[in-house]
PDB file of N, CA and C in Angstrom:
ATOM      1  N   UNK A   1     -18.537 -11.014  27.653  1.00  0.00           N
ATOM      2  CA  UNK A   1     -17.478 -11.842  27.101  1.00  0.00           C
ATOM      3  C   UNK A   1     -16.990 -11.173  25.810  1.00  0.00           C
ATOM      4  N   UNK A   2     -15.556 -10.766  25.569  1.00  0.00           N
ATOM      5  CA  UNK A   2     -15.052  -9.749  24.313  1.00  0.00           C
ATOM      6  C   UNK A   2     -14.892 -10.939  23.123  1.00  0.00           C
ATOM      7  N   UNK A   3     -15.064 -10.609  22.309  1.00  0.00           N
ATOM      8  CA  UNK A   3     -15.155 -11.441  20.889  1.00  0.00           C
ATOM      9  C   UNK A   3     -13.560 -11.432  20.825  1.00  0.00           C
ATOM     10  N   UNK A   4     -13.161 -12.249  20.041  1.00  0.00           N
ATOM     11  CA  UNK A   4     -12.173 -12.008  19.076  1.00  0.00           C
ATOM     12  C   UNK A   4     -12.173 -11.550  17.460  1.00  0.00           C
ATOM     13  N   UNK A   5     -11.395 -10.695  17.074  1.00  0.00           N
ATOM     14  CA  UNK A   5     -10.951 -10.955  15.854  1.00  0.00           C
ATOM     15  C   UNK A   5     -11.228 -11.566  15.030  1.00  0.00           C
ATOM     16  N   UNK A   6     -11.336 -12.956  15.305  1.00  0.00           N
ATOM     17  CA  UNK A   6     -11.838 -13.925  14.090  1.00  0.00           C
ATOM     18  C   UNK A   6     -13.012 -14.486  14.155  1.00  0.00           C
ATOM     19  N   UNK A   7     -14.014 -14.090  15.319  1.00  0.00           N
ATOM     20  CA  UNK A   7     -15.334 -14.300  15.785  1.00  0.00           C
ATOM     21  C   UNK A   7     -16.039 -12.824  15.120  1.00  0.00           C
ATOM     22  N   UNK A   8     -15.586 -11.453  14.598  1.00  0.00           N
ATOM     23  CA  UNK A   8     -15.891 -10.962  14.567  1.00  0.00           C
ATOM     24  C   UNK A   8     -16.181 -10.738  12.851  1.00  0.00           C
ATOM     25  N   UNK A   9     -15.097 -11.251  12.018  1.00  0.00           N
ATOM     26  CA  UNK A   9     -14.614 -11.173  11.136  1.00  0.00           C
ATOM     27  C   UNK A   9     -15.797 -12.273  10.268  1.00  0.00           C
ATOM     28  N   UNK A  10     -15.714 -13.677  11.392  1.00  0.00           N
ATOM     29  CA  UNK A  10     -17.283 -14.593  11.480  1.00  0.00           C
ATOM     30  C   UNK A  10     -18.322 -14.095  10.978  1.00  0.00           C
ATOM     31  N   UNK A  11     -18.844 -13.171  11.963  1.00  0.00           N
ATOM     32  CA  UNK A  11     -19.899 -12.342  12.301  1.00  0.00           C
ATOM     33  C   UNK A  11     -20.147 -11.483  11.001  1.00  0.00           C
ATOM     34  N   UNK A  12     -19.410 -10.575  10.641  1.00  0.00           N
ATOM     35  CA  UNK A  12     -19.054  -9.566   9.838  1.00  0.00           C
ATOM     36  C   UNK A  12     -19.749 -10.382   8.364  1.00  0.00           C
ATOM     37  N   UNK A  13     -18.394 -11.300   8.140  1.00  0.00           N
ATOM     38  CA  UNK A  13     -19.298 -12.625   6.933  1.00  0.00           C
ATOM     39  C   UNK A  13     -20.695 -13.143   7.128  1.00  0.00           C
ATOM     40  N   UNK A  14     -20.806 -13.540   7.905  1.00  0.00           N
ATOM     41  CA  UNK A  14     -22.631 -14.047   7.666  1.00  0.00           C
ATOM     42  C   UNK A  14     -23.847 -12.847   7.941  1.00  0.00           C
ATOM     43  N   UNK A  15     -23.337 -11.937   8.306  1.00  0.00           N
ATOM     44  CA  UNK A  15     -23.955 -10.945   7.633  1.00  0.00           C
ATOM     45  C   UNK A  15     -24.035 -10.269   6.392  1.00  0.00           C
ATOM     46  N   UNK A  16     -23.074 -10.347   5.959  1.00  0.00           N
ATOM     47  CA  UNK A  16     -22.505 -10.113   4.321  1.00  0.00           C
ATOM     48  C   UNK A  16     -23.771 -11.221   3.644  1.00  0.00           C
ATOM     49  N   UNK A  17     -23.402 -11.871   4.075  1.00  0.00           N
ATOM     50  CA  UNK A  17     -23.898 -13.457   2.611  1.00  0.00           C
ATOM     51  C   UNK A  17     -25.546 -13.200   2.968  1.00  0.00           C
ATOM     52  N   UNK A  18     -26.137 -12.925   4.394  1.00  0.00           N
ATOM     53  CA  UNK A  18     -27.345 -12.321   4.583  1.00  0.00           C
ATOM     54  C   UNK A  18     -28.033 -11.281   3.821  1.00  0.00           C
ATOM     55  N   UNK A  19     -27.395 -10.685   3.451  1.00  0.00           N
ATOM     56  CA  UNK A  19     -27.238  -9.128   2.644  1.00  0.00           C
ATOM     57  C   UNK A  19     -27.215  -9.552   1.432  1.00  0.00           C
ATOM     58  N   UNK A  20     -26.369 -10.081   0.928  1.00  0.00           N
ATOM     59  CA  UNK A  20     -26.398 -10.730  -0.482  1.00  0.00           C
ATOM     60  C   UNK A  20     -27.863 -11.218  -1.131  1.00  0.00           C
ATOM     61  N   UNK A  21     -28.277 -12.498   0.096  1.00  0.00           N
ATOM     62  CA  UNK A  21     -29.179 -13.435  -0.196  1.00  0.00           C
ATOM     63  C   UNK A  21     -30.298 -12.132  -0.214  1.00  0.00           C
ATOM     64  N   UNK A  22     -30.749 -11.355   0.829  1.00  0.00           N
ATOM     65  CA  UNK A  22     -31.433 -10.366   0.697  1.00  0.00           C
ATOM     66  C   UNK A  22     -32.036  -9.928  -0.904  1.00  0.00           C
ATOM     67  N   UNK A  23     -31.063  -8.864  -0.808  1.00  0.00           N
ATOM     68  CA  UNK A  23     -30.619  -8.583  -2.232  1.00  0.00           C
ATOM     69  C   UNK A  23     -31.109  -9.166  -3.575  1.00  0.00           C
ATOM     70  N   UNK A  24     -30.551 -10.430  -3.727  1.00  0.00           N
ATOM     71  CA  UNK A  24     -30.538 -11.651  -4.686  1.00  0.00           C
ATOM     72  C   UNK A  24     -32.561 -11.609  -4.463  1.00  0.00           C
ATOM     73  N   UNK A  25     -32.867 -11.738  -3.582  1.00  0.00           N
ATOM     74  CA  UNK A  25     -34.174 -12.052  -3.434  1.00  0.00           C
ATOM     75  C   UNK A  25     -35.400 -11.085  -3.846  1.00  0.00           C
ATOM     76  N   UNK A  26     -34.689  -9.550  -3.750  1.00  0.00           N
ATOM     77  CA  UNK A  26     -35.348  -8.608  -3.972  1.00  0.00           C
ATOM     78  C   UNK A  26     -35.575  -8.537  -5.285  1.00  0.00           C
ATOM     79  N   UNK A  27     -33.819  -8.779  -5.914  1.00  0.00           N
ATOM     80  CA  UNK A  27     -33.881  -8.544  -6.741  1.00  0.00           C
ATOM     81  C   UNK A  27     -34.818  -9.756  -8.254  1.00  0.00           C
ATOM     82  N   UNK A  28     -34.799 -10.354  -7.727  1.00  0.00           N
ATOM     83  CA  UNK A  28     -35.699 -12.189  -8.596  1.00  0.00           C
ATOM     84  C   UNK A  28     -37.310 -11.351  -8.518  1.00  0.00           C
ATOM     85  N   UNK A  29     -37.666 -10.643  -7.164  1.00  0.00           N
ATOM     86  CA  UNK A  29     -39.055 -10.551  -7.017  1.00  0.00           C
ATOM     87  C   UNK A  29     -39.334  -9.061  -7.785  1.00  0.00           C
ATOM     88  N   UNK A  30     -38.555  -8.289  -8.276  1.00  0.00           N
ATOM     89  CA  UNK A  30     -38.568  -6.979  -8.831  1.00  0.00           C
ATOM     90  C   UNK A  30     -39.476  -7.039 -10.331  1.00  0.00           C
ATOM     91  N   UNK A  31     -40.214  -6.107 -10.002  1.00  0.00           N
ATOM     92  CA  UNK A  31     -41.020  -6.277 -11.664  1.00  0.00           C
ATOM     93  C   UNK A  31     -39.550  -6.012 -12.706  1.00  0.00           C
ATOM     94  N   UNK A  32     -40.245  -6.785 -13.556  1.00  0.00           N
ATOM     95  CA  UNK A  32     -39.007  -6.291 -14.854  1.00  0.00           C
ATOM     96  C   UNK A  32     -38.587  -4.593 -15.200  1.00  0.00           C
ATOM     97  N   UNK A  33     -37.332  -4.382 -15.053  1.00  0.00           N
ATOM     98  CA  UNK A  33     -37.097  -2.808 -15.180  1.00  0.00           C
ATOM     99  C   UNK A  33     -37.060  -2.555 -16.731  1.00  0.00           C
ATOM    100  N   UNK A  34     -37.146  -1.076 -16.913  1.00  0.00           N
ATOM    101  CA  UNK A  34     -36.618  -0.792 -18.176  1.00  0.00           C
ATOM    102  C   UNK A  34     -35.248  -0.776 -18.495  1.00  0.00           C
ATOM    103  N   UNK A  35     -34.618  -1.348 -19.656  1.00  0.00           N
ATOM    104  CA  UNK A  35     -33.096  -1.007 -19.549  1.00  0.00           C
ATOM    105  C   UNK A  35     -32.252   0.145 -19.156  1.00  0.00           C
ATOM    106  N   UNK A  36     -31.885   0.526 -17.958  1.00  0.00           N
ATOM    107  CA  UNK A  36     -30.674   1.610 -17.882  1.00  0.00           C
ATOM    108  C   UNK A  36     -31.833   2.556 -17.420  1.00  0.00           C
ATOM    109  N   UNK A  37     -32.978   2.302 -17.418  1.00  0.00           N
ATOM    110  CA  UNK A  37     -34.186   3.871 -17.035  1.00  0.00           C
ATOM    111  C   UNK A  37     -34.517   3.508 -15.525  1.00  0.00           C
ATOM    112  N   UNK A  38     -34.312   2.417 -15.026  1.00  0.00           N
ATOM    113  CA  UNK A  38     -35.030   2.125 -13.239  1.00  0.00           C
ATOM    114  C   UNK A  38     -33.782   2.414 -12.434  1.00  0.00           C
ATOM    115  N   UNK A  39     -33.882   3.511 -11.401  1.00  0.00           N
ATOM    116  CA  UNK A  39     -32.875   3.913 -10.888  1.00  0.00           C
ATOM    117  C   UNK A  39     -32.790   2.716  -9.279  1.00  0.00           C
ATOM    118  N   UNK A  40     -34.044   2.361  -9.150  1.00  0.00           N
ATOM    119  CA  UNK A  40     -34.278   1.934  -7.691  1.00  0.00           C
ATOM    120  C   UNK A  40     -33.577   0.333  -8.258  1.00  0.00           C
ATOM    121  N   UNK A  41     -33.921  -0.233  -9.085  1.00  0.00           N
ATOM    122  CA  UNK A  41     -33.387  -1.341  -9.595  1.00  0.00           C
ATOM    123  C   UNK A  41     -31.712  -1.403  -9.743  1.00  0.00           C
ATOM    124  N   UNK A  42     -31.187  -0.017 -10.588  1.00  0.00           N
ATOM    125  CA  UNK A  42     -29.631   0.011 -10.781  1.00  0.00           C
ATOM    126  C   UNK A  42     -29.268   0.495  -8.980  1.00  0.00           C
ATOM    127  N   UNK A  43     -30.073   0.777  -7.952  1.00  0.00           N
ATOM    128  CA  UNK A  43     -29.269   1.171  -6.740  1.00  0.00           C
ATOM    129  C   UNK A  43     -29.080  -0.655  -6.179  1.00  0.00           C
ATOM    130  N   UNK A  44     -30.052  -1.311  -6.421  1.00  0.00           N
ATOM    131  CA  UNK A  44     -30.169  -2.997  -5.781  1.00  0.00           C
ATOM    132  C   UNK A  44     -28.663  -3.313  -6.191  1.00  0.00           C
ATOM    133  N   UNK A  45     -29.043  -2.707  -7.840  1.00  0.00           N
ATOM    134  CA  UNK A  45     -27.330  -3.408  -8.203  1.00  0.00           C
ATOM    135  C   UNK A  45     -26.037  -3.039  -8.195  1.00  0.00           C
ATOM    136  N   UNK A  46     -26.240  -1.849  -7.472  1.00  0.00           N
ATOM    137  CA  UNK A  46     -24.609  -1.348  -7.173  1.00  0.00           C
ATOM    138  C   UNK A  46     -24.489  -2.155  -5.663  1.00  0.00           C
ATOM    139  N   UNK A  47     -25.383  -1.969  -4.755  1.00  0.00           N
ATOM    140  CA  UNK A  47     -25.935  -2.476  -3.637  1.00  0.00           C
ATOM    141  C   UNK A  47     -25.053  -4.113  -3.316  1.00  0.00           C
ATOM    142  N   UNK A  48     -25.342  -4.705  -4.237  1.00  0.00           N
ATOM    143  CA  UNK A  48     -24.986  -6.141  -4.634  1.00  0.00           C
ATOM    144  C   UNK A  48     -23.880  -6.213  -4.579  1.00  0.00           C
ATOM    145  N   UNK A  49     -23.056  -5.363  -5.712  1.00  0.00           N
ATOM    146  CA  UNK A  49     -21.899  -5.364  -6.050  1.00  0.00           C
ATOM    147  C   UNK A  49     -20.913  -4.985  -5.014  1.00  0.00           C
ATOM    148  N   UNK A  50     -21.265  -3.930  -4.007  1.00  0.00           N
ATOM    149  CA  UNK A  50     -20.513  -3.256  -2.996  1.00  0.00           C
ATOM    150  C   UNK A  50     -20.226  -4.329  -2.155  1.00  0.00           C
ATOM    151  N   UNK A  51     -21.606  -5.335  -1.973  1.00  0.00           N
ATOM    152  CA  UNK A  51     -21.502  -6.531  -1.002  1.00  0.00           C
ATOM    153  C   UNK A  51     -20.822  -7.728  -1.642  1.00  0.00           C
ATOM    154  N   UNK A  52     -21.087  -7.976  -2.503  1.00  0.00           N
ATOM    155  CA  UNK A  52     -19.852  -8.904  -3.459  1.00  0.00           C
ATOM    156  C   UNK A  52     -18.467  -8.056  -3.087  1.00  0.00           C
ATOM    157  N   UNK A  53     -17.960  -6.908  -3.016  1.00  0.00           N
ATOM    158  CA  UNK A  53     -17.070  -6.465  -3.068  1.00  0.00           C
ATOM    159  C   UNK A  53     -16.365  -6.862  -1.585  1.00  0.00           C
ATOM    160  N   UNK A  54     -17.436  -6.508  -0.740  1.00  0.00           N
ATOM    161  CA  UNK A  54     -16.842  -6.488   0.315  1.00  0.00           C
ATOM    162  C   UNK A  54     -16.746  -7.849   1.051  1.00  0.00           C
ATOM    163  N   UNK A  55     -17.143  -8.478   0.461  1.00  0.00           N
ATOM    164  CA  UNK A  55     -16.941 -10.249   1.098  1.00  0.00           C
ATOM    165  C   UNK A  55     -15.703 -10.689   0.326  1.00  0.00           C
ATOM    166  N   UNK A  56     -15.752 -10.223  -0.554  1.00  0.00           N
ATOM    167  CA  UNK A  56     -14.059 -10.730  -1.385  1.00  0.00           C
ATOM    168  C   UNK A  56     -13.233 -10.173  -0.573  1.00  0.00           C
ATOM    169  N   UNK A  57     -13.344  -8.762  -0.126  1.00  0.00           N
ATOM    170  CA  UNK A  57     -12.032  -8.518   0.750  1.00  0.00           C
ATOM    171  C   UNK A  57     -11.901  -9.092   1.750  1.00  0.00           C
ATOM    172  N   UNK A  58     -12.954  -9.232   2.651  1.00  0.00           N
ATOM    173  CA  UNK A  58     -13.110 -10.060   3.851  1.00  0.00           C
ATOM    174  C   UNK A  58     -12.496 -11.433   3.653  1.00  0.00           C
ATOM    175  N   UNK A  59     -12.938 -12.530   2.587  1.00  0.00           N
ATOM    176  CA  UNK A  59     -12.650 -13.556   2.809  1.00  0.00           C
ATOM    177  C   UNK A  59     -11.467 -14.115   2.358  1.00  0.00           C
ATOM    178  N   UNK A  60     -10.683 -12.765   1.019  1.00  0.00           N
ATOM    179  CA  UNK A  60      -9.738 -12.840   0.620  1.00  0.00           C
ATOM    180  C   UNK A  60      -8.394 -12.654   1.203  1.00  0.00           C
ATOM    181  N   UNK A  61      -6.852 -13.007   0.819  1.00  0.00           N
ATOM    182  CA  UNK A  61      -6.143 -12.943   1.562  1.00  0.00           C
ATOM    183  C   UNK A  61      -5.311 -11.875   1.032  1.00  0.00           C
ATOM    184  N   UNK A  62      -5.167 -10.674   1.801  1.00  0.00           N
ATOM    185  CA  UNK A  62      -4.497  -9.771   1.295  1.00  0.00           C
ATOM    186  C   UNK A  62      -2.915  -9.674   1.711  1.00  0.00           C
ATOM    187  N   UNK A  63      -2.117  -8.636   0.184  1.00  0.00           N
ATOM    188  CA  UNK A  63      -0.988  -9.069  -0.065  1.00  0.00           C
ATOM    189  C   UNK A  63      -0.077  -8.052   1.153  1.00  0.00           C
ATOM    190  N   UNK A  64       0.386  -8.235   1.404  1.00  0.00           N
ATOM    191  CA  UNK A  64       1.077  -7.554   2.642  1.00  0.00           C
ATOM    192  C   UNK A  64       2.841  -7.125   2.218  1.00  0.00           C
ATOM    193  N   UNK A  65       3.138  -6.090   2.195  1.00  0.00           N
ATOM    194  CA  UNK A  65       4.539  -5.798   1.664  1.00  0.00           C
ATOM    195  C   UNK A  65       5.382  -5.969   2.291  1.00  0.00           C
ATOM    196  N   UNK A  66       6.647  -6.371   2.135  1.00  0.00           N
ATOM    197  CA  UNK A  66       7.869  -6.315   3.021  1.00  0.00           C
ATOM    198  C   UNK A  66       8.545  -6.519   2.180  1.00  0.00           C
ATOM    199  N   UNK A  67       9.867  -5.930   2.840  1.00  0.00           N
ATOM    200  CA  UNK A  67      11.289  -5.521   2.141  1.00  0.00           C
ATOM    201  C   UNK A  67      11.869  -6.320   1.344  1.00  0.00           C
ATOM    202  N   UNK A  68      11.550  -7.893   1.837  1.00  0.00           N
ATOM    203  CA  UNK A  68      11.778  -8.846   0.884  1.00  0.00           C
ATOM    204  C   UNK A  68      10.653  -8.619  -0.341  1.00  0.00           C
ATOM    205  N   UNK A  69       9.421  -8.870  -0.286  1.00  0.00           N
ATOM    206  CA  UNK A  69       8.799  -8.574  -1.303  1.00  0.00           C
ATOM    207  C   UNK A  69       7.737  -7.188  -1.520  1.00  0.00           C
ATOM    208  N   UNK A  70       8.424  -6.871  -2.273  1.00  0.00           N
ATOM    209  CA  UNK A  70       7.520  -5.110  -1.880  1.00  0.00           C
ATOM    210  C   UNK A  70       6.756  -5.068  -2.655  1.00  0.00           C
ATOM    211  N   UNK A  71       5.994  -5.874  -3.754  1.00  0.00           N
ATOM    212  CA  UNK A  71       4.968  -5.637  -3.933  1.00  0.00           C
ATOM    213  C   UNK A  71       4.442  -7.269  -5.084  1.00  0.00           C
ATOM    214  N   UNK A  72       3.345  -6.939  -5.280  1.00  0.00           N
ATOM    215  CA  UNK A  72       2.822  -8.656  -5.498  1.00  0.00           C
ATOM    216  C   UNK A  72       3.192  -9.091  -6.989  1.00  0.00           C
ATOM    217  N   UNK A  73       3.786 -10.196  -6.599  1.00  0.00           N
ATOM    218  CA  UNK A  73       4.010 -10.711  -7.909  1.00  0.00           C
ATOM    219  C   UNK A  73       5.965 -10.631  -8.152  1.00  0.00           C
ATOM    220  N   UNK A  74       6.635 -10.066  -7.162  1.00  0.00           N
ATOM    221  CA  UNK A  74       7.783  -9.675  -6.966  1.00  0.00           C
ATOM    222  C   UNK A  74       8.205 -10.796  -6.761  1.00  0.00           C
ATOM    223  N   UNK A  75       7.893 -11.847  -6.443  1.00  0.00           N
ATOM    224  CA  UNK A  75       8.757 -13.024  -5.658  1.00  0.00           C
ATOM    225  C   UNK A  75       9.158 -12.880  -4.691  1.00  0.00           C
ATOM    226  N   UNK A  76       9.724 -13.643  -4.317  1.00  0.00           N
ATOM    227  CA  UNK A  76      10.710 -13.693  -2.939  1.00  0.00           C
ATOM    228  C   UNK A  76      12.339 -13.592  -2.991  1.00  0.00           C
ATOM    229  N   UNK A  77      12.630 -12.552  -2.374  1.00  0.00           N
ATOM    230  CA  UNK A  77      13.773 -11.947  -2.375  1.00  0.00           C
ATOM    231  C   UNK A  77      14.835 -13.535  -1.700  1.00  0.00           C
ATOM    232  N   UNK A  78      15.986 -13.993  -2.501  1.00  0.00           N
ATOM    233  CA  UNK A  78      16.539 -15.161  -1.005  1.00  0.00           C
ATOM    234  C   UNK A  78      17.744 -14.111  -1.123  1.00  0.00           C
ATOM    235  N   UNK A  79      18.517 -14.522   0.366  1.00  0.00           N
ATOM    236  CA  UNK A  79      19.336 -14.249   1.213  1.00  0.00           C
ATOM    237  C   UNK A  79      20.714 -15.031   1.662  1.00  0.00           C
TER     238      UNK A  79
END
């Protein structure tokens, strides 16, 4: 049975927030690092951030150009 698009996009998200919670969890159970000296600690937290990153794009609504409005924040062209 082929997924759709928005079953996938589903999918895609609750794996994200899985990843997150992951993460979040590793990171609570991590011995205390040294500031700016634990590299395995600053990789958790780029780690995090990439996945914060990428659920904002996912869940966010992106701006789409057209001739009427070519770029964001342009308004709407009337006719």
């Amino acid at each position: 049975m082929p997924s759709t698009p928005s079953d996938l996009i589903a999918a895609a998200e609750k794996h994200l927030v899985s990843a997150a919670e992951a993460l979040t969890d590793e990171m609570r159970s991590y011995p205390m690092p040294v500031s700016g000296c634990d590299a395995q600690y600053n990789h958790l937290i780029a780690e995090r951030n990439r996945v914060h990153a990428a659920l904002t794009a996912l869940t966010g609504t992106p701006f789409v150009a057209t001739p009427r409005t070519p770029y964001e924040g342009a308004g709407i062209e009337s006719r």
